[in-house]
Protein backbone atom coordinates (compact mmCIF):
# COMPACT_ATOMS: atom_id res chain seq x y z
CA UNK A 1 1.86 36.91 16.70
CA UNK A 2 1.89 33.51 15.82
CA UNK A 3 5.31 31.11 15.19
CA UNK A 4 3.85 31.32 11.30
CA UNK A 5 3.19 35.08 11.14
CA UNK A 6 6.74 35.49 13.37
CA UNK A 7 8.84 33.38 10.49
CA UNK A 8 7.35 34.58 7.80
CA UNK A 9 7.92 38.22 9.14
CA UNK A 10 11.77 37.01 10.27
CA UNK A 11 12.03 35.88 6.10
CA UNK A 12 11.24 39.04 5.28
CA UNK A 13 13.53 40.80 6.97
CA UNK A 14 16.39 38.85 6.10
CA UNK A 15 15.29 39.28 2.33
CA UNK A 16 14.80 35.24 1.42
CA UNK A 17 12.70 32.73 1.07
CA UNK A 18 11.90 29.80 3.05
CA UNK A 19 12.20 26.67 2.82
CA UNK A 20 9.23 24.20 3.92
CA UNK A 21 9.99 20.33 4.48
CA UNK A 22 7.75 17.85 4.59
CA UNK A 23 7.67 14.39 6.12
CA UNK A 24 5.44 11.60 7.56
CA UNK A 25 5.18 10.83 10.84
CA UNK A 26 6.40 7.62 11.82
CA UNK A 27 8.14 6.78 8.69
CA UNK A 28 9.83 4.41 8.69
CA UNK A 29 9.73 4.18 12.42
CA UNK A 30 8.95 6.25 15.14
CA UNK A 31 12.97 6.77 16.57
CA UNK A 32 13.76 7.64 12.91
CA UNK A 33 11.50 10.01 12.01
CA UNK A 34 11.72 11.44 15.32
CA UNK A 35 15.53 12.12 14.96
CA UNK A 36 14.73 13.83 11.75
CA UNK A 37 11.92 16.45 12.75
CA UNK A 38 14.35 17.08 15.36
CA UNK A 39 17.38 18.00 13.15
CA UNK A 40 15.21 19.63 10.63
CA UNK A 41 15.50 23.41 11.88
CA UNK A 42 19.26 23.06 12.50
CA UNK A 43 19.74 21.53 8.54
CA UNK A 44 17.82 24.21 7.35
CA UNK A 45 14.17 24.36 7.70
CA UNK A 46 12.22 27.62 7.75
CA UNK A 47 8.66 25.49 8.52
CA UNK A 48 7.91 21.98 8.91
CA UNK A 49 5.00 20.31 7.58
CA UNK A 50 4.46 16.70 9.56
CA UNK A 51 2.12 14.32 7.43
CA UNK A 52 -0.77 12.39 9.32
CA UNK A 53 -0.31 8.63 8.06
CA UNK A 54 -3.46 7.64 6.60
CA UNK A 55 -4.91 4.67 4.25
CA UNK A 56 -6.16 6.27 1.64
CA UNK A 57 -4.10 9.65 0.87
CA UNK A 58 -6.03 10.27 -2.51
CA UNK A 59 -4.04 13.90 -2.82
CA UNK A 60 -0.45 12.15 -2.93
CA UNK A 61 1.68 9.96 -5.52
CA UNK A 62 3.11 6.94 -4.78
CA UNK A 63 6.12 8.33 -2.70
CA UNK A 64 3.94 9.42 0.10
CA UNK A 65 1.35 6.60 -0.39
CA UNK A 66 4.33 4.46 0.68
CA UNK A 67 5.06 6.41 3.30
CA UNK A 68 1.74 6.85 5.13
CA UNK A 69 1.78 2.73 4.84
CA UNK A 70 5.06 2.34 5.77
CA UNK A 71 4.12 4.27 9.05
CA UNK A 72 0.62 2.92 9.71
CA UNK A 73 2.65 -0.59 9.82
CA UNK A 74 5.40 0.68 12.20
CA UNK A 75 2.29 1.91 14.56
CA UNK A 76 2.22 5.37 14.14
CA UNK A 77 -1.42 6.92 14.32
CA UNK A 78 -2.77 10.55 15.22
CA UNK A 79 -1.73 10.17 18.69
CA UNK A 80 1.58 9.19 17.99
CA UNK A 81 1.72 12.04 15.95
CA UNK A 82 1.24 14.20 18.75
CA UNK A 83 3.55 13.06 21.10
CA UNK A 84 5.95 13.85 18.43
CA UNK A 85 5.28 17.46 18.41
CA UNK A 86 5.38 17.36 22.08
CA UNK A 87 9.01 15.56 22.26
CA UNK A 88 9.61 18.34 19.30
CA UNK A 89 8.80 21.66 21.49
CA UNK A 90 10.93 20.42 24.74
CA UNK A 91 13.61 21.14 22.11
CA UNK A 92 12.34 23.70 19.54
CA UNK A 93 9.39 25.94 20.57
CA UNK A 94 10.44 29.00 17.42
CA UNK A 95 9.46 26.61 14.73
CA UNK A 96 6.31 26.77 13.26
CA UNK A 97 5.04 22.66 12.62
CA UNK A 98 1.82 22.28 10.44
CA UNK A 99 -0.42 18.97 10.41
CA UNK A 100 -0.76 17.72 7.01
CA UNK A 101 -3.12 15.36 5.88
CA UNK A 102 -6.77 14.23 5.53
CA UNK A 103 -9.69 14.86 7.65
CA UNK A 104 -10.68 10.89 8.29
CA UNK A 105 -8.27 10.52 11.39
CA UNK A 106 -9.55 13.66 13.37
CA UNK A 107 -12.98 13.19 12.50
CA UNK A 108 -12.50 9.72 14.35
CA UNK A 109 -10.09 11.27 17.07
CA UNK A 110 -12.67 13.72 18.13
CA UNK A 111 -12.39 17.29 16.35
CA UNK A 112 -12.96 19.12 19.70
CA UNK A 113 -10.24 16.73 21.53
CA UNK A 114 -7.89 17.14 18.96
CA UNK A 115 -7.86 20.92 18.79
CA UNK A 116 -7.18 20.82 22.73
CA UNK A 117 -4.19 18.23 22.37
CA UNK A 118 -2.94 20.01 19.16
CA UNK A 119 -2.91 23.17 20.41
CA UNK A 120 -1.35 21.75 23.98
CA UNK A 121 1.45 20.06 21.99
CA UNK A 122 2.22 23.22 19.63
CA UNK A 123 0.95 22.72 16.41
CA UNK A 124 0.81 25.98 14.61
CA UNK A 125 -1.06 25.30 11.23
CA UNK A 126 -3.18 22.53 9.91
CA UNK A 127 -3.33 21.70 6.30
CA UNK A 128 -6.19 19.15 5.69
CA UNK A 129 -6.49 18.79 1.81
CA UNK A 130 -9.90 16.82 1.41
CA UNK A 131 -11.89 19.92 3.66
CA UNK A 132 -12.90 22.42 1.47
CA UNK A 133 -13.67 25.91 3.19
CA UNK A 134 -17.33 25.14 2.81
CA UNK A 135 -16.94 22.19 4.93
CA UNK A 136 -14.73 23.17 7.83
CA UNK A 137 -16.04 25.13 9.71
CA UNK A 138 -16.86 22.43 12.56
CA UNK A 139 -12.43 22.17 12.72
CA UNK A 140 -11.57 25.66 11.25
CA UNK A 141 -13.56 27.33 13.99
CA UNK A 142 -12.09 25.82 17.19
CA UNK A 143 -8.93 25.49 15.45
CA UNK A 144 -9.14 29.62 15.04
CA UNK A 145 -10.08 29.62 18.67
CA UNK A 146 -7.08 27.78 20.07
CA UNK A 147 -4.80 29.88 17.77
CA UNK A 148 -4.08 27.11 14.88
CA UNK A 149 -4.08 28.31 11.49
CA UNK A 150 -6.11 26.85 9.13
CA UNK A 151 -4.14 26.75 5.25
CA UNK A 152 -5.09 26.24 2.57
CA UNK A 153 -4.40 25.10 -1.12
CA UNK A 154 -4.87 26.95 -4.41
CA UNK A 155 -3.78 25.28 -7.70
CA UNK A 156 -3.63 26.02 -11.54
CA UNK A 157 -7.66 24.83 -11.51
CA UNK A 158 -8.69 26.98 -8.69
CA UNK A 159 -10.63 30.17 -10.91
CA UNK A 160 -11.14 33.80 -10.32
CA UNK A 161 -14.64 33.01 -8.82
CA UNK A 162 -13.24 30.67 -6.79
CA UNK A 163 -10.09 32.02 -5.61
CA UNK A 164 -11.45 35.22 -3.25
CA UNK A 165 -13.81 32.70 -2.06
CA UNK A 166 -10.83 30.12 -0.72
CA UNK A 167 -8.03 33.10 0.43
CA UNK A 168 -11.27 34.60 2.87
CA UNK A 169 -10.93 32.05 4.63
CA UNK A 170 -7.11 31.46 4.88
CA UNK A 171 -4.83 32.01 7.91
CA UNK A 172 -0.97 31.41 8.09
CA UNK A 173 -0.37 31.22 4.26
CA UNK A 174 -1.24 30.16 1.05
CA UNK A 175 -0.06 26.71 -0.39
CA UNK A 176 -0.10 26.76 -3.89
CA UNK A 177 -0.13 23.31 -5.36
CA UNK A 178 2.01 24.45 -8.17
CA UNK A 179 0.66 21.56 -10.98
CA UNK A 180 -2.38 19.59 -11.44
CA UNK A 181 -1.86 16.53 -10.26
CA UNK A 182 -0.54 14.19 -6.72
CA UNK A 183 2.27 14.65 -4.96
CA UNK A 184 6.07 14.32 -6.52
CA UNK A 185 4.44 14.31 -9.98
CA UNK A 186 6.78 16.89 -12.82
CA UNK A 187 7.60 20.45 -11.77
CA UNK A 188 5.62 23.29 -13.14
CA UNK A 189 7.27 25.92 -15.26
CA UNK A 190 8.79 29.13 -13.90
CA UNK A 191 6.54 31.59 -15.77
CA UNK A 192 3.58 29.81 -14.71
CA UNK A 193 4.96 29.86 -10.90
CA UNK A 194 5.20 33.54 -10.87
CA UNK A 195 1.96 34.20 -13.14
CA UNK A 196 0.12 32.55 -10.41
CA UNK A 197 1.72 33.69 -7.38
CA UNK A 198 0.98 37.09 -8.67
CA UNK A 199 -2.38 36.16 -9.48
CA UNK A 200 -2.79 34.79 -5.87
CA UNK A 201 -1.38 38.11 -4.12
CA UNK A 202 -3.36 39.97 -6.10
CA UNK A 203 -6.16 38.66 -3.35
CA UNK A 204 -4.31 38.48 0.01
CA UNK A 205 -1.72 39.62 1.79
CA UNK A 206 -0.99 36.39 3.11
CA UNK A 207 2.43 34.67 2.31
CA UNK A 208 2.62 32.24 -0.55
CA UNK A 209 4.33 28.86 -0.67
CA UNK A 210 4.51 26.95 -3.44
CA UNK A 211 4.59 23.11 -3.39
CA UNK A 212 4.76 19.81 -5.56
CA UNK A 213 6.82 18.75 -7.79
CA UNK A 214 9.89 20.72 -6.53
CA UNK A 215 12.84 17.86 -5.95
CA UNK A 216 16.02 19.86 -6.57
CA UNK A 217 18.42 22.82 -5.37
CA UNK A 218 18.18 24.56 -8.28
CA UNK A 219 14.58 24.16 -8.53
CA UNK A 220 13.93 25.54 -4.97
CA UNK A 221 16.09 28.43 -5.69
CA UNK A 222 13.91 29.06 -8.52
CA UNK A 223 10.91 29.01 -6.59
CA UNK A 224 12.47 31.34 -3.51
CA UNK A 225 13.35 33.86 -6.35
CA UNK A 226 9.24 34.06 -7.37
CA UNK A 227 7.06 32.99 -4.11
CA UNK A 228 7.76 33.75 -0.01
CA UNK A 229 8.61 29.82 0.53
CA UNK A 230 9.38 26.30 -1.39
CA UNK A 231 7.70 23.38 -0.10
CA UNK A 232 9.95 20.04 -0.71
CA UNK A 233 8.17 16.93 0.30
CA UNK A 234 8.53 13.55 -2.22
CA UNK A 235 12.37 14.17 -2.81
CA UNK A 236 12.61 14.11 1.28
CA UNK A 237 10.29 11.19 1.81
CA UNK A 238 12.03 9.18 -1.02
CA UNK A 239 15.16 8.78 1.11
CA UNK A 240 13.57 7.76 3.55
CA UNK A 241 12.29 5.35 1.67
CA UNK A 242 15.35 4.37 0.11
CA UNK A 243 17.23 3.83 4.06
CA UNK A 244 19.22 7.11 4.31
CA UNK A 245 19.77 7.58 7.82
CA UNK A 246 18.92 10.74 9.19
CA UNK A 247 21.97 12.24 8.95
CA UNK A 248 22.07 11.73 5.58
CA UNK A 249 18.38 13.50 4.66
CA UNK A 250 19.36 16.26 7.16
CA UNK A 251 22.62 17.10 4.79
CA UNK A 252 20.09 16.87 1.85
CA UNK A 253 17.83 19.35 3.34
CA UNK A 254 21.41 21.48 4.13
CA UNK A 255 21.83 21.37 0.37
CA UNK A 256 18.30 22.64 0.01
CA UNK A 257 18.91 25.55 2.28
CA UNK A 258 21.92 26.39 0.81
């Protein structure tokens, strides 16, 4: 079983939801963001979902726009990326770590290379949210191979034609992308949460997490009462870019836990 499939199972049986953090790699430098996806399972973090810095991250607001810049200047790249994970699992090999990001940097990495170096590092999951499922197939089939789930995203726009057709091809779980919009844009509504996480299990038996938008305590709790996980992601990455040290996010993340 996979360190996904494991948590989400572990969740289960202790009768919550998780919580998913996100945050770029390398931002704002490599010690910092090193010493907080280190601390992040110990404040509270159920999964961790590492951004790959790129140029042009289309799918994301201003918050992580920053970020992936503020990164890219500090010298962080794929590679870098991946010797986090490695320094990562000499601590931590329980937590599940997904790649987030856009499918530029491994198409110039070398899609066969990376799978080998992802997979030797311990990356679990790989969300890449400009690869539709009709497109992948040249990553989502060695990724499959080397035992790296490929996820991906549903949102409000995503039809009942279209739906079957994205879940078949799942692994890991489903991210919903709760509103229409980037990254750290308003929070969707409860009903409409739980309307469409329904709507989405309806089709798989996969777990559901539901992303964007969520900022607060009260609005992750919200979300852990309708879906199997919360993803939190701009309200992290905004302290980081606002100098918190990473003690302080860590106690944030606590907070989010809690």
């Amino acid at each position: 079983m996979s360190r996904i499939a494991s948590r989400f199972e572990a969740l289960k049986a202790e009768g919550r939801a998780g919580l998913v953090t996100f945050i770029t790699a390398g931002d704002p430098d490599r010690a910092t963001s090193q010493a907080i996806l280190d601390g992040l399972p110990d404040a509270g973090a159920d999964l961790i979902e590492l951004g790959l810095p790129f140029s042009d991250p289309t799918a994301d607001g201003p918050v992580i726009e920053a970020a992936s810049h503020r990164a890219l200047k500090a010298g962080a790249s794929l590679k870098t990326t991946l010797d986090m994970v490695r320094a990562f699992r000499a601590k931590d090999q329980l937590t599940p770590i997904i790649l987030m990001g856009y499918y530029n940097p491994i198409y110039a990495y070398g899609v066969d290379g990376f799978v080998k170096d992802a997979s030797c590092v311990g990356v679990d999951g790989l969300i890449i949210v400009d690869l539709p499922p009709e497109e992948a197939a040249e990553l989502a089939v060695p990724a499959k191979a080397a035992g790296i789930d490929i996820i991906y995203l549903t949102a409000p726009t995503t039809d009942e034609k279209r739906l079957p057709a994205v879940l078949a091809s799942a692994s890991g779980f489903i991210y919903y992308v709760s509103i229409a919009g980037i990254t750290g844009a308003a929070a969707a509504s409860e009903d409409a949460v739980k309307a469409a996480v329904a709507r989405i299990k309806a089709h798989t038996n996969l777990p559901v997490a539901v992303g964007f938008g969520i900022k607060t305590p009260e609005q992750v709790a919200a979300i852990g009462r309708i879906a199997d996980a919360a993803v939190v992601g701009s309200a992290i990455v905004a302290r980081v870019a606002a100098g918190d040290s990473a003690a302080e996010i860590l106690r944030f993340v606590r907070e989010l836990r809690t």
